[in-house]
Protein backbone atom coordinates (compact mmCIF):
# COMPACT_ATOMS: atom_id res chain seq x y z
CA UNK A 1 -81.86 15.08 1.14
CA UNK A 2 -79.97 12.51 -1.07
CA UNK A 3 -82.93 9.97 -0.79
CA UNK A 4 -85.56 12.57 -1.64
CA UNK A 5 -83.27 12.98 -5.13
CA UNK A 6 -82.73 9.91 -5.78
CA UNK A 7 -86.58 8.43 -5.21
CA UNK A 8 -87.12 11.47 -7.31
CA UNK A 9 -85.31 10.52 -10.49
CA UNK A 10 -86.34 6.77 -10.04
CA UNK A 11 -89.72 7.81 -10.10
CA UNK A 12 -88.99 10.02 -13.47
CA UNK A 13 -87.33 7.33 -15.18
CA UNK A 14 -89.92 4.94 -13.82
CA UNK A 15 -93.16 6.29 -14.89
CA UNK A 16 -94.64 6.27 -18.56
CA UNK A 17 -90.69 5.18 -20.05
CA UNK A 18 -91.24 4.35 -22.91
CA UNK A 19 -93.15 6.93 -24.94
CA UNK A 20 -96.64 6.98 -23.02
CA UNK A 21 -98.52 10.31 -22.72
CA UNK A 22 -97.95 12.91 -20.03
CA UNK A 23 -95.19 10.85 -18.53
CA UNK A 24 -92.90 12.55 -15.91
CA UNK A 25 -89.71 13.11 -17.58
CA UNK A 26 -86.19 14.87 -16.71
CA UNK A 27 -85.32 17.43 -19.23
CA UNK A 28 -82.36 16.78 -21.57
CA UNK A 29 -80.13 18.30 -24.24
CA UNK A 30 -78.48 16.31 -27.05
CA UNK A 31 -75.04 17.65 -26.33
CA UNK A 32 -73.50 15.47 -28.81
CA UNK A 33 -74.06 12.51 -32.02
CA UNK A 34 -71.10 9.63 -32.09
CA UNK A 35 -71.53 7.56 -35.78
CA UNK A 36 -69.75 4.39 -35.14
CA UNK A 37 -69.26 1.64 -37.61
CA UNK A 38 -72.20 -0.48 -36.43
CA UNK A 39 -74.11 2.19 -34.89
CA UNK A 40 -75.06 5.71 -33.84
CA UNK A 41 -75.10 7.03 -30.34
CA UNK A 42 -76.85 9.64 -29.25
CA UNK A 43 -75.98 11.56 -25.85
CA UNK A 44 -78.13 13.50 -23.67
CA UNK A 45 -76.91 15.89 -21.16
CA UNK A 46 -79.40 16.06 -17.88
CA UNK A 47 -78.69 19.76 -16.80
CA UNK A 48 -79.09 21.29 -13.42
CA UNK A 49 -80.83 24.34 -14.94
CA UNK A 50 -83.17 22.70 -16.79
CA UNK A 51 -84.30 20.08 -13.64
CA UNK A 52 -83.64 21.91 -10.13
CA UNK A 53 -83.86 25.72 -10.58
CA UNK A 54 -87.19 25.92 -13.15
CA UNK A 55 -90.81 25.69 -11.94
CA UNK A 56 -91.35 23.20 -15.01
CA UNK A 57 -88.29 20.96 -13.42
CA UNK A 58 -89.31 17.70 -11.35
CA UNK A 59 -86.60 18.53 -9.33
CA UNK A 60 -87.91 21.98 -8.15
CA UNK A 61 -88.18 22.45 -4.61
CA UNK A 62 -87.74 26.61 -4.21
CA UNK A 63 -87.34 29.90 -6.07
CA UNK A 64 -83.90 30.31 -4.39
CA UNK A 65 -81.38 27.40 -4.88
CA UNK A 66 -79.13 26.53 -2.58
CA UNK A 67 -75.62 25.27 -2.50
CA UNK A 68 -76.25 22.13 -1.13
CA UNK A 69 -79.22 21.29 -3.70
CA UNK A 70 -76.97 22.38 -6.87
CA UNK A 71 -74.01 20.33 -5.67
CA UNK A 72 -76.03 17.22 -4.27
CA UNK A 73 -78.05 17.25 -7.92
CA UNK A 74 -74.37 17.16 -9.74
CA UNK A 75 -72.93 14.73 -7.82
CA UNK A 76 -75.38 12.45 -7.35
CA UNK A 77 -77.93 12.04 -10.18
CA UNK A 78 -77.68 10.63 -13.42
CA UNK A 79 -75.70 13.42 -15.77
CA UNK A 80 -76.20 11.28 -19.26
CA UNK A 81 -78.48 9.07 -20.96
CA UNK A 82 -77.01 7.62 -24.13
CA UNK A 83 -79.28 6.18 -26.90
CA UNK A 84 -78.01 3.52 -29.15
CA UNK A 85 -79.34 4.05 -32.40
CA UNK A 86 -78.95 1.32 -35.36
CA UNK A 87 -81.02 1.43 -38.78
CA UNK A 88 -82.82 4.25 -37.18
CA UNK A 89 -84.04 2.26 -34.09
CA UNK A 90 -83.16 2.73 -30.88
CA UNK A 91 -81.19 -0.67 -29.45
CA UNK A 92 -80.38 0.09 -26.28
CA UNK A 93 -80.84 3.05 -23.78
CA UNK A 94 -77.61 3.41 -20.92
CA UNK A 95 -77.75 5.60 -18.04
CA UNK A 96 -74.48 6.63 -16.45
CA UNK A 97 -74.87 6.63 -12.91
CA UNK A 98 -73.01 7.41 -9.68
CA UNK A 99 -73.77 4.76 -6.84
CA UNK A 100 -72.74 6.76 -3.38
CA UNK A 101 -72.58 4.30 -0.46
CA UNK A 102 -71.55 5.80 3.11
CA UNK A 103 -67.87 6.48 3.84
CA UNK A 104 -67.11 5.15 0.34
CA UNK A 105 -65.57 6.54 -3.23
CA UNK A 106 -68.14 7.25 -5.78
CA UNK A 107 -68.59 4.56 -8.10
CA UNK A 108 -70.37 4.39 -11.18
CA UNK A 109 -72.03 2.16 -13.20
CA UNK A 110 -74.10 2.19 -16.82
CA UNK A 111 -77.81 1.05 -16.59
CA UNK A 112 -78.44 -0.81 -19.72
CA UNK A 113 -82.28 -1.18 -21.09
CA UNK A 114 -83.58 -2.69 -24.15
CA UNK A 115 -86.42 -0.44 -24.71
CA UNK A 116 -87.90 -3.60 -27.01
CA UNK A 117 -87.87 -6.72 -24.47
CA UNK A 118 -87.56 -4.08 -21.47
CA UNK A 119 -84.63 -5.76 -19.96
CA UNK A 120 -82.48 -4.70 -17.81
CA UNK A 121 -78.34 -4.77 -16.92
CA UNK A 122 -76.08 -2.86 -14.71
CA UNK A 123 -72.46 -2.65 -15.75
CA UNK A 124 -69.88 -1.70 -13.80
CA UNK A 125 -67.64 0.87 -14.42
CA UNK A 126 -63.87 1.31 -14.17
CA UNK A 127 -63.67 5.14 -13.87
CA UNK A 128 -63.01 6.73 -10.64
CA UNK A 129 -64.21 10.24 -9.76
CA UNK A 130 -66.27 12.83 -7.66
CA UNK A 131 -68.16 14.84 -9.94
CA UNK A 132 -68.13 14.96 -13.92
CA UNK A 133 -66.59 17.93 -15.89
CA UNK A 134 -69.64 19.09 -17.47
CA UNK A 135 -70.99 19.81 -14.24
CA UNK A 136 -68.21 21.36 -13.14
CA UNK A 137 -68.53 23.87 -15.73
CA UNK A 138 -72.24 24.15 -15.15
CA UNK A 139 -71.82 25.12 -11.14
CA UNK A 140 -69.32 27.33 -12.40
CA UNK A 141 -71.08 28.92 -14.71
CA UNK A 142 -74.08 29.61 -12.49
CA UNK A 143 -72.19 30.81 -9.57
CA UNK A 144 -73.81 28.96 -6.97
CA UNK A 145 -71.17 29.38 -4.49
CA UNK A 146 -68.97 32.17 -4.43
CA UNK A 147 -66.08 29.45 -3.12
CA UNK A 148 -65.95 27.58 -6.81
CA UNK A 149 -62.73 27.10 -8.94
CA UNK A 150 -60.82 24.41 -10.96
CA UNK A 151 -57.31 23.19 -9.58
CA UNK A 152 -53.99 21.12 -10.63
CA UNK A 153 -54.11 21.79 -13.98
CA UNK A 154 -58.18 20.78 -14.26
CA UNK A 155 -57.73 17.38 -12.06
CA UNK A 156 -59.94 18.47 -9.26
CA UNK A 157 -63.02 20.98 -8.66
CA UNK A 158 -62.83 23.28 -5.23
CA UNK A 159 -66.48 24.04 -3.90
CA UNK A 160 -67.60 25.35 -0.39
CA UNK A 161 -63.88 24.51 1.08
CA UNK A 162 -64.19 21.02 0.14
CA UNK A 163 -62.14 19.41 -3.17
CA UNK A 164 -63.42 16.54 -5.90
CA UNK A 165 -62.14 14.84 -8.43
CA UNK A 166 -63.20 15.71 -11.63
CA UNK A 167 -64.03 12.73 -14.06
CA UNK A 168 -64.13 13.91 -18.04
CA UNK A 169 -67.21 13.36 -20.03
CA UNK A 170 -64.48 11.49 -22.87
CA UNK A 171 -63.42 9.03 -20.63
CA UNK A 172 -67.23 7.86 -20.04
CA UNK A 173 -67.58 7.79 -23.74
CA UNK A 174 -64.78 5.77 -24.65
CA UNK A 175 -65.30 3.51 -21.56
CA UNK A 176 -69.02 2.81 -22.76
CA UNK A 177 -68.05 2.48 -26.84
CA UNK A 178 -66.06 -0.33 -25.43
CA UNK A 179 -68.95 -1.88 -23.19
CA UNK A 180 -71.08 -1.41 -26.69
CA UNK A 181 -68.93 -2.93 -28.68
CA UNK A 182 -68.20 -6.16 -26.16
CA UNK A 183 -71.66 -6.81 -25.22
CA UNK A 184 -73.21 -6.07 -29.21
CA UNK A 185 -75.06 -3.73 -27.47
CA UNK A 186 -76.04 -2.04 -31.05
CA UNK A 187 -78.48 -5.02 -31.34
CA UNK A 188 -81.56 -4.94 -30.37
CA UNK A 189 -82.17 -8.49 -30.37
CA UNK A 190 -79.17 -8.90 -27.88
CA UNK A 191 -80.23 -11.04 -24.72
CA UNK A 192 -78.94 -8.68 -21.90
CA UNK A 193 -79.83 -11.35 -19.47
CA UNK A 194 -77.31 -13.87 -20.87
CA UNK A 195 -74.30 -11.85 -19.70
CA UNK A 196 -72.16 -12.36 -16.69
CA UNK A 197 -71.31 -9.01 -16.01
CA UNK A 198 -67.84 -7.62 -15.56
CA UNK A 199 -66.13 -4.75 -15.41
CA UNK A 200 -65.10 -4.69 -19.17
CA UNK A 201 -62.70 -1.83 -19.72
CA UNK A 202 -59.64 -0.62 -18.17
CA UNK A 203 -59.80 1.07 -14.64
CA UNK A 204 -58.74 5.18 -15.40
């Protein structure tokens, strides 16, 4: 099931990218607007609702959704694509991305593409976590499982008898205004293949 997702949202990020017609696209919200000294970012929230539950989703597979598919969706695809905006062009485009590996911690890292030269980075991140807060609060919200609740004070997320760690949607944002900022990222004339990449903030 977790390759079927993930060849999934490859092949919506993959096809048509960059503003072609009838491209296959995930559906966003703008959840939020950051104005920075150099720069604005712009963040997009990739929803369950709006990409595994609606006929008009990529990501729909039934009428009924299951535990399994809403949980497997939150943990494992992209939740936020962040557009770097300067003198009302977009820079950059970052991805925030959980790698799962077998028998491993999650680990995430921020896909950086310059929409202009259409390169392309991976940075790594410091953060450690199981599932991010805003989609805690979406499986929540929905009621997927009947076995769902927030413990120790809003550290970890119970679901189906098994606990994860929940990672907060500020701590990716001031994690990747520091990744910006040491990598000029605001500019679009920034060679993303001259970097040697490192972890650039501090592990949370």
């Amino acid at each position: 099931m977790r390759q079927n997702w993930i060849l999934l949202l490859l092949l919506a990020c993959t096809i048509g990218a960059y503003g072609q017609k009838n491209r296959i696209k995930l559906k966003s919200n703008t959840i939020e607007y950051l104005s920075q000294k150099k720069y604005e970012l712009e963040v997009n929230y990739y929803s369950i609702a709006g990409n595994i539950d609606k006929k008009y989703g990529i990501m729909f597979f039934s009428e009924k959704l299951r535990d399994l598919d809403a949980l497997t969706y939150a943990k494992d695809l992209s939740p936020y694509q962040f557009n770097i905006i300067r003198k009302d062009q977009v820079s950059m485009i970052v991805k925030f991305v959980p790698v799962a590996r077998d028998n491993e911690p999650i680990q995430f890292e921020y896909v950086v593409t310059n929409p202009n030269t259409k390169q392309m980075i991976k940075v790594p991140s410091g953060l450690k976590g199981d599932i991010l807060d805003h989609r805690v609060a979406e499986l929540l919200k929905r009621s997927w499982s009947s076995e769902a609740a927030i413990r120790e004070n809003g550290a970890s997320f119970v679901f189906n008898n098994f606990t994860y760690h929940i990672l907060s949607y500020d701590r990716v944002k001031e994690e990747l205004v520091s990744i910006i900022n040491h990598y000029k990222l605001y500019k679009a004339e920034t060679d993303l293949f001259s970097f040697e990449i490192e972890a650039v903030a501090a592990n949370h």
